[in-house]
PDB file of N, CA and C in Angstrom:
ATOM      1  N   UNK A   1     -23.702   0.066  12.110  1.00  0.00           N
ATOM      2  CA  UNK A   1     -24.286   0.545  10.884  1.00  0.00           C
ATOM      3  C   UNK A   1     -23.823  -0.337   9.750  1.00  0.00           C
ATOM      4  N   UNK A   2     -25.050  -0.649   8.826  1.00  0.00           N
ATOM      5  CA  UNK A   2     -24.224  -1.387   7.612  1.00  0.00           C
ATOM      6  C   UNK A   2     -25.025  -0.526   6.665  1.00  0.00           C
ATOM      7  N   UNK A   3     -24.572  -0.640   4.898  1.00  0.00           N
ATOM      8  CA  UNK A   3     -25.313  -0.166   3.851  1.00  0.00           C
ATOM      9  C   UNK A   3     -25.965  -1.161   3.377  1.00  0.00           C
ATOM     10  N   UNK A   4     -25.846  -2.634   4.373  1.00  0.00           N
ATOM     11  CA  UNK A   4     -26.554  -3.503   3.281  1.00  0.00           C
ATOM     12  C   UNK A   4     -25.566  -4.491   2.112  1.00  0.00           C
ATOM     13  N   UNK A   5     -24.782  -3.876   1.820  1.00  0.00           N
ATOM     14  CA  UNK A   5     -23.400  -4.216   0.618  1.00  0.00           C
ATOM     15  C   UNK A   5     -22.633  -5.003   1.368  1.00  0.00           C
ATOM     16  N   UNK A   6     -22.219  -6.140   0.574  1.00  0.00           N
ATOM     17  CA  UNK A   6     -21.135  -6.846   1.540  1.00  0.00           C
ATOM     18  C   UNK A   6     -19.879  -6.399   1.099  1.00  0.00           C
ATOM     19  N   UNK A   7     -18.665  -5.491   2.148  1.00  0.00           N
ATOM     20  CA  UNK A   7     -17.496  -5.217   1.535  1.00  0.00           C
ATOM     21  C   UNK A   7     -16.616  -6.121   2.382  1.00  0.00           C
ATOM     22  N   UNK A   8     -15.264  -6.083   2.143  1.00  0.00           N
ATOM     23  CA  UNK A   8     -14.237  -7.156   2.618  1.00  0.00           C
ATOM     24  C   UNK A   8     -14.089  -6.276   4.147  1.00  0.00           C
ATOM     25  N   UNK A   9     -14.411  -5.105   4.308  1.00  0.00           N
ATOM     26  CA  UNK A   9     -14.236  -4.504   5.387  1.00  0.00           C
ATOM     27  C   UNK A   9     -15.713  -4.007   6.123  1.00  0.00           C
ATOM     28  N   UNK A  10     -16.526  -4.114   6.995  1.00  0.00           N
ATOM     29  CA  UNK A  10     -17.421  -3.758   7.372  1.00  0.00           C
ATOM     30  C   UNK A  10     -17.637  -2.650   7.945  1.00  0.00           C
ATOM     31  N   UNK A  11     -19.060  -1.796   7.652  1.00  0.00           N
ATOM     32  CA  UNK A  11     -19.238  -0.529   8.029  1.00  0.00           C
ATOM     33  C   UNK A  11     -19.208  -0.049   9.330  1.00  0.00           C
ATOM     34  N   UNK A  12     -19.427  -0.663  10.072  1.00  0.00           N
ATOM     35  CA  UNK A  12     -19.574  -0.714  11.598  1.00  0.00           C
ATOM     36  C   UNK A  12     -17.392  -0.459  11.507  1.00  0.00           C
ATOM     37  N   UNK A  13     -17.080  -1.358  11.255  1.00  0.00           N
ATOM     38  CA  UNK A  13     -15.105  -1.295  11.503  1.00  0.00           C
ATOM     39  C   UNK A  13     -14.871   0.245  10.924  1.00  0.00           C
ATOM     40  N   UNK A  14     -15.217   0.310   9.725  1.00  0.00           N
ATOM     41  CA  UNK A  14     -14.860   1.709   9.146  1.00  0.00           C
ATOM     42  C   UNK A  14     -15.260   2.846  10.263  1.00  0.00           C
ATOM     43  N   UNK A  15     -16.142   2.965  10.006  1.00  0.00           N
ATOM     44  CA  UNK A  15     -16.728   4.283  10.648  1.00  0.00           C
ATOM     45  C   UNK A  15     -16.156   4.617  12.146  1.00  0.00           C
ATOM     46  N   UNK A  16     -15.729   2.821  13.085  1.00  0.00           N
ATOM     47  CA  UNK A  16     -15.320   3.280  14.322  1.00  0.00           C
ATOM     48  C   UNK A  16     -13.870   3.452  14.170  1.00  0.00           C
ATOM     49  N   UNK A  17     -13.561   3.346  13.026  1.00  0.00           N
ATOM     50  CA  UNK A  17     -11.651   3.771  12.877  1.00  0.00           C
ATOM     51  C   UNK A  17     -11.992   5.217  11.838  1.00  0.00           C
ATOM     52  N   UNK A  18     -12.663   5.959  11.941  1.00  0.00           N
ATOM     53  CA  UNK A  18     -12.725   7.321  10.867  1.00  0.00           C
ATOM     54  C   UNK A  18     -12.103   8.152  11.278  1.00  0.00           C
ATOM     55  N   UNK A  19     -11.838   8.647  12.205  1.00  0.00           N
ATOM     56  CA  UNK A  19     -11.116   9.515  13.293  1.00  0.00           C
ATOM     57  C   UNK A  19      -9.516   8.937  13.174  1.00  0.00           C
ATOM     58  N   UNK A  20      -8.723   7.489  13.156  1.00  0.00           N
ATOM     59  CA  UNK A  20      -7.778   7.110  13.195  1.00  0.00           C
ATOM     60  C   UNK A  20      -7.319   7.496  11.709  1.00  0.00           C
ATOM     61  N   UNK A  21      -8.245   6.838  10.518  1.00  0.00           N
ATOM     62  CA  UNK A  21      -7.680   7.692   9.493  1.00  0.00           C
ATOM     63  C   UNK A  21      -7.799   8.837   9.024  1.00  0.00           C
ATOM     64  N   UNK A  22      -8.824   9.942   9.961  1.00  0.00           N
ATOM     65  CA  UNK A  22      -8.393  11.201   9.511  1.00  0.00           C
ATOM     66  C   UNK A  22      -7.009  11.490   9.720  1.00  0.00           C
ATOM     67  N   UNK A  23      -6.792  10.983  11.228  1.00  0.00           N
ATOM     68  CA  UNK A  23      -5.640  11.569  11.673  1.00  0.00           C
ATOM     69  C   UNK A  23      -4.159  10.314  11.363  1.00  0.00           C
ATOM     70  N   UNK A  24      -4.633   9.806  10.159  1.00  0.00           N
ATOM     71  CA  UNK A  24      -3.354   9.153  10.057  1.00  0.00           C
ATOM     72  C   UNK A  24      -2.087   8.265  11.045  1.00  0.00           C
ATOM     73  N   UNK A  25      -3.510   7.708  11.916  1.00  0.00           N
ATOM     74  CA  UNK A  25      -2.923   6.812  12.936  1.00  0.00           C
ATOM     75  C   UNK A  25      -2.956   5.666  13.153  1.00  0.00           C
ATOM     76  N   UNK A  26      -3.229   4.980  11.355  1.00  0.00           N
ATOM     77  CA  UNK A  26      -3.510   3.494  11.261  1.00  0.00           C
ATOM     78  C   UNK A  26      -2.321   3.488  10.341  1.00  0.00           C
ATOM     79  N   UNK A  27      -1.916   2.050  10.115  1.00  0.00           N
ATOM     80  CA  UNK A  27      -1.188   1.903   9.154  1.00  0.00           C
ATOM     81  C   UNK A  27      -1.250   1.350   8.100  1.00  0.00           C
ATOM     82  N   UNK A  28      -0.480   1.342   7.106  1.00  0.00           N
ATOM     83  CA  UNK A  28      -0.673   1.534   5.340  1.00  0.00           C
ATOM     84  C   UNK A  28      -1.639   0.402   4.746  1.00  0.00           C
ATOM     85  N   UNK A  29      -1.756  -0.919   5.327  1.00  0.00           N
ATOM     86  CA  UNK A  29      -2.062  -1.621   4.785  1.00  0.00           C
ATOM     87  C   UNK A  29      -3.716  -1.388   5.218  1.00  0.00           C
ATOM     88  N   UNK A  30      -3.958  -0.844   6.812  1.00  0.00           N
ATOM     89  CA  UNK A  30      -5.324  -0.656   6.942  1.00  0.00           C
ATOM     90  C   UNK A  30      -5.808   0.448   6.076  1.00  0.00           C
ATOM     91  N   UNK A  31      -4.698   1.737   5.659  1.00  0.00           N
ATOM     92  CA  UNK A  31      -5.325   2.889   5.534  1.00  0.00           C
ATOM     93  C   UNK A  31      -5.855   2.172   4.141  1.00  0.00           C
ATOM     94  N   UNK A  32      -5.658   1.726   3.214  1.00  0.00           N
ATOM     95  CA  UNK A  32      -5.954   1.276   1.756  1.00  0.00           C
ATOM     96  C   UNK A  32      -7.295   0.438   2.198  1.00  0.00           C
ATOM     97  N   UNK A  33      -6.965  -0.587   3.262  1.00  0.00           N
ATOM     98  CA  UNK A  33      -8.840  -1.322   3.424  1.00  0.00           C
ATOM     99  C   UNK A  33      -9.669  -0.037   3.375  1.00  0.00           C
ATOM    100  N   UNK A  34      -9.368   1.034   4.054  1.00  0.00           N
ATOM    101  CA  UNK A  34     -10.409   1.728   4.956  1.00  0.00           C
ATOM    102  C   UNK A  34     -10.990   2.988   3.630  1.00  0.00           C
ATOM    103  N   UNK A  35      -9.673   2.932   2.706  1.00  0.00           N
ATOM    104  CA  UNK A  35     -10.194   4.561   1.797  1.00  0.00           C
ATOM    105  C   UNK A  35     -11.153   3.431   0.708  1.00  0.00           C
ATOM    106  N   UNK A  36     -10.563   1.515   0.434  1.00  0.00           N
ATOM    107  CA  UNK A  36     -11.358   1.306  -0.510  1.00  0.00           C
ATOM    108  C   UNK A  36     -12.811   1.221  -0.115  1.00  0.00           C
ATOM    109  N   UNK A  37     -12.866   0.890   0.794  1.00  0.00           N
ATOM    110  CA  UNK A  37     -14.356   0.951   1.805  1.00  0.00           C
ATOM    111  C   UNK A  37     -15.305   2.782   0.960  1.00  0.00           C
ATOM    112  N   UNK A  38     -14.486   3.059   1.643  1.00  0.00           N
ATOM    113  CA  UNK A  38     -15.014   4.511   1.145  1.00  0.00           C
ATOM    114  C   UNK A  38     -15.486   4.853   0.025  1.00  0.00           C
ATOM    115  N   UNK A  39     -14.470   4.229  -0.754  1.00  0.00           N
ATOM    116  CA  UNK A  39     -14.348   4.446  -2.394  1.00  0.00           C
ATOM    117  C   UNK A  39     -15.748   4.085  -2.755  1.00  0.00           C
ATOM    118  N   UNK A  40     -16.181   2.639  -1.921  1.00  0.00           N
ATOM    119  CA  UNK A  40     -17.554   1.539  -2.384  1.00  0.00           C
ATOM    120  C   UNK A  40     -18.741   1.602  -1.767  1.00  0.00           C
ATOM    121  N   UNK A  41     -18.681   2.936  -0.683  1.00  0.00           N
ATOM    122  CA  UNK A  41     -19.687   2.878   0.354  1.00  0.00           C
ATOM    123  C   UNK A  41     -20.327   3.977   0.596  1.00  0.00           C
ATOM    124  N   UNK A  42     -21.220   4.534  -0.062  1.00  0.00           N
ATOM    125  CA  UNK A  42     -21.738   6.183  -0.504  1.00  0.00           C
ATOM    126  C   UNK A  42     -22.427   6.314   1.423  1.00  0.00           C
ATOM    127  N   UNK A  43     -22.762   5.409   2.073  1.00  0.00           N
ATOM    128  CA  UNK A  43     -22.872   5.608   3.115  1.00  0.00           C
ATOM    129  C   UNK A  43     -22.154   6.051   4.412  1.00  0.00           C
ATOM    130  N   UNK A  44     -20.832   5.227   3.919  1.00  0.00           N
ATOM    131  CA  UNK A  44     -19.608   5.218   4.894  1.00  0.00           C
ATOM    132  C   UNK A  44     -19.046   6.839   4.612  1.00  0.00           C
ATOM    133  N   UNK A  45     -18.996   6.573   3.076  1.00  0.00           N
ATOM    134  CA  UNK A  45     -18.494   8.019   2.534  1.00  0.00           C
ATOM    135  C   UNK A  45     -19.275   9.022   3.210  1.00  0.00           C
ATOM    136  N   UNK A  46     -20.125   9.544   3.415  1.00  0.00           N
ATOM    137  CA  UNK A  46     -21.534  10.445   3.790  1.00  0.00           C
ATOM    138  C   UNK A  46     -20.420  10.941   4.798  1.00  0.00           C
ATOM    139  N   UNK A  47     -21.031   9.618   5.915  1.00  0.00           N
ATOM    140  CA  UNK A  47     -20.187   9.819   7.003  1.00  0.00           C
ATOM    141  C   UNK A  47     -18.790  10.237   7.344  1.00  0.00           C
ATOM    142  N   UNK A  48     -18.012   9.995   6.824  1.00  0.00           N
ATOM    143  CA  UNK A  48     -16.627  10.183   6.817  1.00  0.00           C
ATOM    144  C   UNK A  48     -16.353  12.242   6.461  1.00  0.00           C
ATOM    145  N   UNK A  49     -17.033  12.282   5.497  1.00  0.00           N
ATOM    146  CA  UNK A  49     -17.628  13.602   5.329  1.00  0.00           C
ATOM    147  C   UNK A  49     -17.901  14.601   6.512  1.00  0.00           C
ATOM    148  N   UNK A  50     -19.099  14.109   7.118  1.00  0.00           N
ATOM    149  CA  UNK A  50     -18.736  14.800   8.433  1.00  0.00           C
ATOM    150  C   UNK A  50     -18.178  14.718   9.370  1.00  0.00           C
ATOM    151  N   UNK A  51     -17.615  13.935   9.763  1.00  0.00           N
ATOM    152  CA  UNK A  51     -16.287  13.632  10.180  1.00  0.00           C
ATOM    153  C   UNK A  51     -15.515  14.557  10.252  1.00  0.00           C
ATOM    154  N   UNK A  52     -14.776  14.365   8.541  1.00  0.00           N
ATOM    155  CA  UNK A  52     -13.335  15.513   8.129  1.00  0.00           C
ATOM    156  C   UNK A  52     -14.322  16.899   8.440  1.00  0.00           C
ATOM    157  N   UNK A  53     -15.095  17.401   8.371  1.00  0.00           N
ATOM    158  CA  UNK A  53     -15.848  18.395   8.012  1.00  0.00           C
ATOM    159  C   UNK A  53     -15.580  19.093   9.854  1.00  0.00           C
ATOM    160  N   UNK A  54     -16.505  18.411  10.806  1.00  0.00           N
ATOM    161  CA  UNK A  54     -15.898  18.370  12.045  1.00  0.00           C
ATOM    162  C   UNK A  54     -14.876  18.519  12.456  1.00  0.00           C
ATOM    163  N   UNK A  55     -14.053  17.766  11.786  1.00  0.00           N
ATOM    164  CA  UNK A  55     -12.065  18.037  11.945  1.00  0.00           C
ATOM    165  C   UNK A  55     -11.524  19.136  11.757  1.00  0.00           C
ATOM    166  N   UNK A  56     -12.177  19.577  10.894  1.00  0.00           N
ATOM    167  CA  UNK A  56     -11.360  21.057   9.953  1.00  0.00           C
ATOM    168  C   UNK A  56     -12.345  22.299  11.290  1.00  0.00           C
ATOM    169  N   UNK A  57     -13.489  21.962  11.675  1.00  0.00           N
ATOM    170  CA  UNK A  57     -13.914  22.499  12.309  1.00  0.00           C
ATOM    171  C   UNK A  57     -12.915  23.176  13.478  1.00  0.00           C
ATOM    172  N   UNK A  58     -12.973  22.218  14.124  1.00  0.00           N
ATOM    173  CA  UNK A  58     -12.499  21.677  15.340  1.00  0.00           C
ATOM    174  C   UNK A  58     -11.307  22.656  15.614  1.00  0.00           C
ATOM    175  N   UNK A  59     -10.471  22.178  14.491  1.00  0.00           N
ATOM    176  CA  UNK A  59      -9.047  22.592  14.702  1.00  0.00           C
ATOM    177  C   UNK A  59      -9.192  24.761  13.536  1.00  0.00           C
ATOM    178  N   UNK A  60     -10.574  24.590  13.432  1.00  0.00           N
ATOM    179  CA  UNK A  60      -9.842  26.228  13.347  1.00  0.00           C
ATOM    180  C   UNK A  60     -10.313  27.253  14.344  1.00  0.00           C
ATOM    181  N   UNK A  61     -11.608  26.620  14.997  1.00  0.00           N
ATOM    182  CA  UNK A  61     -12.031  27.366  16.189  1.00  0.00           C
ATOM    183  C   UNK A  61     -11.359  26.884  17.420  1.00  0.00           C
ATOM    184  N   UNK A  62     -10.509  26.287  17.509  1.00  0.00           N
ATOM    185  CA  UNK A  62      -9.131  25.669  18.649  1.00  0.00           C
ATOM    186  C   UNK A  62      -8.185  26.597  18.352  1.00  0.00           C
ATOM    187  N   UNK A  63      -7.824  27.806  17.299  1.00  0.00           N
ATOM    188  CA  UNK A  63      -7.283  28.241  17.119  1.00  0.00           C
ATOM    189  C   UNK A  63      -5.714  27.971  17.095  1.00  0.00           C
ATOM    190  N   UNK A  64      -5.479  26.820  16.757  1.00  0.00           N
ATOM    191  CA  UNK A  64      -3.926  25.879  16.423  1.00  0.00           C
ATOM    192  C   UNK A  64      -3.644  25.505  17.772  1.00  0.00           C
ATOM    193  N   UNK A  65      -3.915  25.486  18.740  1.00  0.00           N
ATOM    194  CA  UNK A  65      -3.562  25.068  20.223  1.00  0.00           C
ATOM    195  C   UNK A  65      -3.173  23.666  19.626  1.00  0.00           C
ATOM    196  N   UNK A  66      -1.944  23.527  20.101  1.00  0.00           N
ATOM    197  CA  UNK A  66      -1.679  22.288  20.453  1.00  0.00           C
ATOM    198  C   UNK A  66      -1.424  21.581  21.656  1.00  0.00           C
ATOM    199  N   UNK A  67      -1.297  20.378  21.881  1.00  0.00           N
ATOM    200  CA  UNK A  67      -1.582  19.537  23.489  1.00  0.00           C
ATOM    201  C   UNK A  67      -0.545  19.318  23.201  1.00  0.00           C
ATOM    202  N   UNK A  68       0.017  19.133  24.749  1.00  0.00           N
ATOM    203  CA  UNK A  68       1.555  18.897  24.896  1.00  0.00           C
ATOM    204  C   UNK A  68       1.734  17.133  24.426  1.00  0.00           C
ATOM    205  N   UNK A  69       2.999  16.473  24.253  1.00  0.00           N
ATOM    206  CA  UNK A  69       3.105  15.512  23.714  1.00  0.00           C
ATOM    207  C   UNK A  69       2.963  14.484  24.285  1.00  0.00           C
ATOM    208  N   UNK A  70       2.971  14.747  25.598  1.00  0.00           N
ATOM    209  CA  UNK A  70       3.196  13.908  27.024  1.00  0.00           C
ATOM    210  C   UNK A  70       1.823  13.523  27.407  1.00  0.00           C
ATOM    211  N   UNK A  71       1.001  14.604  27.018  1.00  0.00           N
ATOM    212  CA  UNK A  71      -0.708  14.418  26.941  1.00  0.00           C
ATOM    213  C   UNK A  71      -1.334  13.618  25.800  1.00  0.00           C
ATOM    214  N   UNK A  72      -0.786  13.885  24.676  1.00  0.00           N
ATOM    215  CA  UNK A  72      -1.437  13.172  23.432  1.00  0.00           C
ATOM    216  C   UNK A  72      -0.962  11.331  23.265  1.00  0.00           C
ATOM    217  N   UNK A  73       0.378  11.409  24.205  1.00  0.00           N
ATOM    218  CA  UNK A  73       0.660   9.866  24.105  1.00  0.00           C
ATOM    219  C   UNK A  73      -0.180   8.979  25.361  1.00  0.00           C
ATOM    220  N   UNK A  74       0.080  10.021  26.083  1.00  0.00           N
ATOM    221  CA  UNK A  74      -1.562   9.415  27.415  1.00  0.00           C
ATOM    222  C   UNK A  74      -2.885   8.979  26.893  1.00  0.00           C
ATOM    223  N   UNK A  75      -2.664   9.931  25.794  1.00  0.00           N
ATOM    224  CA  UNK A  75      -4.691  10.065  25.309  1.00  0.00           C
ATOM    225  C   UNK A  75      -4.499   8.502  24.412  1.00  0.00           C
ATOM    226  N   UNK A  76      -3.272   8.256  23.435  1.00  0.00           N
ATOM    227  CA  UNK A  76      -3.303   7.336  22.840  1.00  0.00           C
ATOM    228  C   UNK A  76      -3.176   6.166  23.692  1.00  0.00           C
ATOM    229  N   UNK A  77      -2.540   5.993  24.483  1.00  0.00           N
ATOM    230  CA  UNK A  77      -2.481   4.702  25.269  1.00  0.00           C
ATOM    231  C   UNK A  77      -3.385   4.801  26.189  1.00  0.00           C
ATOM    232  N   UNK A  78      -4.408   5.308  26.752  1.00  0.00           N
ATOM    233  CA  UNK A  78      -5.932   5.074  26.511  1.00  0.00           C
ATOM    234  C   UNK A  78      -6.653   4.347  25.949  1.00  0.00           C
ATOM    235  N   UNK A  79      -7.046   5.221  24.648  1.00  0.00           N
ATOM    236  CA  UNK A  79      -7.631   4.772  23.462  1.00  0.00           C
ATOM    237  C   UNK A  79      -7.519   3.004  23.144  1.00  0.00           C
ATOM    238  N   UNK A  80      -5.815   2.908  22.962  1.00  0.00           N
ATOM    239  CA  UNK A  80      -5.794   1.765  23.167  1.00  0.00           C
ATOM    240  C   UNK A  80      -5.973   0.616  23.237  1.00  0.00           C
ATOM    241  N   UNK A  81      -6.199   0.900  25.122  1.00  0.00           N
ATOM    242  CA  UNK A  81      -6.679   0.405  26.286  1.00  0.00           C
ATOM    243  C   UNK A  81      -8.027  -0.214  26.181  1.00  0.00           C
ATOM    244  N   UNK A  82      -8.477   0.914  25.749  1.00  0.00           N
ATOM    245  CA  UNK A  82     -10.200   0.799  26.053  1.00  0.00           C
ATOM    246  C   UNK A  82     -10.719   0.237  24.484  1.00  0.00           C
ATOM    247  N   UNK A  83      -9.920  -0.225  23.025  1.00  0.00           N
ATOM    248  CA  UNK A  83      -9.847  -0.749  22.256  1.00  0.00           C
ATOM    249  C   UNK A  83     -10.032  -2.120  22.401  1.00  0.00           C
ATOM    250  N   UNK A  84      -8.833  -2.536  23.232  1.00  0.00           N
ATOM    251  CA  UNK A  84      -8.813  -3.796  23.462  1.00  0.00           C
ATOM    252  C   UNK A  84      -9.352  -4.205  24.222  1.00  0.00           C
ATOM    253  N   UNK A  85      -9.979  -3.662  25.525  1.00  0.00           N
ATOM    254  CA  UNK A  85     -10.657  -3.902  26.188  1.00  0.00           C
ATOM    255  C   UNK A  85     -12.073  -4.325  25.774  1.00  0.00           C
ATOM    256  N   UNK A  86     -12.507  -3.622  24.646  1.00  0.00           N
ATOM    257  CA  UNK A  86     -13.407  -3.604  23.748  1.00  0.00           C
ATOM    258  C   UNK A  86     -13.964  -5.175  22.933  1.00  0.00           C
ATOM    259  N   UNK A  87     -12.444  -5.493  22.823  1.00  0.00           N
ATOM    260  CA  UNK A  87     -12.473  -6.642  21.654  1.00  0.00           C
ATOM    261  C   UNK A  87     -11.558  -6.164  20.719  1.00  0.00           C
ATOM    262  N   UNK A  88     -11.366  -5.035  20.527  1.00  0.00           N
ATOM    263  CA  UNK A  88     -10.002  -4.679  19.769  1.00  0.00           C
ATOM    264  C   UNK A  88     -10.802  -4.441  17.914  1.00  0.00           C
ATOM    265  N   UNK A  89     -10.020  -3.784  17.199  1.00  0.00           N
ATOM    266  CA  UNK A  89      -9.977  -3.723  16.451  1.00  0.00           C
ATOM    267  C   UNK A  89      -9.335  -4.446  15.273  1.00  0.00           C
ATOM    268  N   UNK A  90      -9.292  -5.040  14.628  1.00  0.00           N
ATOM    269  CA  UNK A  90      -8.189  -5.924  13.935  1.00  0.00           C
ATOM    270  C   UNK A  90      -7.429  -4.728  12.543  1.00  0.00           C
ATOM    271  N   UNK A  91      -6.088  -4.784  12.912  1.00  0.00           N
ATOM    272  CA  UNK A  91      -5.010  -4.067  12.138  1.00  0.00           C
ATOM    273  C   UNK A  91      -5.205  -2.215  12.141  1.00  0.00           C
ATOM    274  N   UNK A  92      -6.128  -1.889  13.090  1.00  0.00           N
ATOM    275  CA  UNK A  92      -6.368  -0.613  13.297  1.00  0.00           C
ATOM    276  C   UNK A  92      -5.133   0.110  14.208  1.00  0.00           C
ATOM    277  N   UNK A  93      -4.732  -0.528  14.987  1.00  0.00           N
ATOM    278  CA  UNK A  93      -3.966   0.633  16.597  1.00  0.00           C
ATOM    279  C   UNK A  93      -2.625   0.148  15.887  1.00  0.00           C
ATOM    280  N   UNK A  94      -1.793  -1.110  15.233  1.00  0.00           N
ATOM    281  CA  UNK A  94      -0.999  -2.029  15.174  1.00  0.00           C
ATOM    282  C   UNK A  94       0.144  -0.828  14.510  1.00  0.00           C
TER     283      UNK A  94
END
């Protein structure tokens, strides 16, 4: 997906890391590319929207269940996996 706009970060990168910065699993220097993206991208923004919107969902009809820790570091080294396998993300998993 693009809006068309050229930003220093591309819409297609944003949107497939939206989930990493809901959940605050990128780090500082990406999270600032990724919110100014947002800031400049009424499209990206849209999206990101339902996203968090989904999130908040998610986790109140889950009724606070949480996954054991041993499971969630599996799920991340996965993710990963199949990142890089991908082509990787640049400064997203790091």
């Amino acid at each position: 997906m693009s809006c068309g706009d050229s930003h220093e970060t591309d819409c297609s990168e944003v949107l497939s890391e939206v989930w990493l910065f809901l959940d605050h699993e990128c780090d500082e220097k990406r999270r600032r590319l990724l919110e100014q993206h947002l800031d400049e991208c009424s499209p990206c923004l849209e999206q990101y929207g339902i996203e968090e919107h989904l999130k908040v969902l998610l986790a109140r009809k889950c009724g606070g269940e949480h996954a054991p820790e041993a499971f969630k570091q599996r799920l991340r080294d996965q993710i990963r996996k199949t990142v890089v396998e991908q082509g990787g993300v640049p400064g997203g998993l790091e």
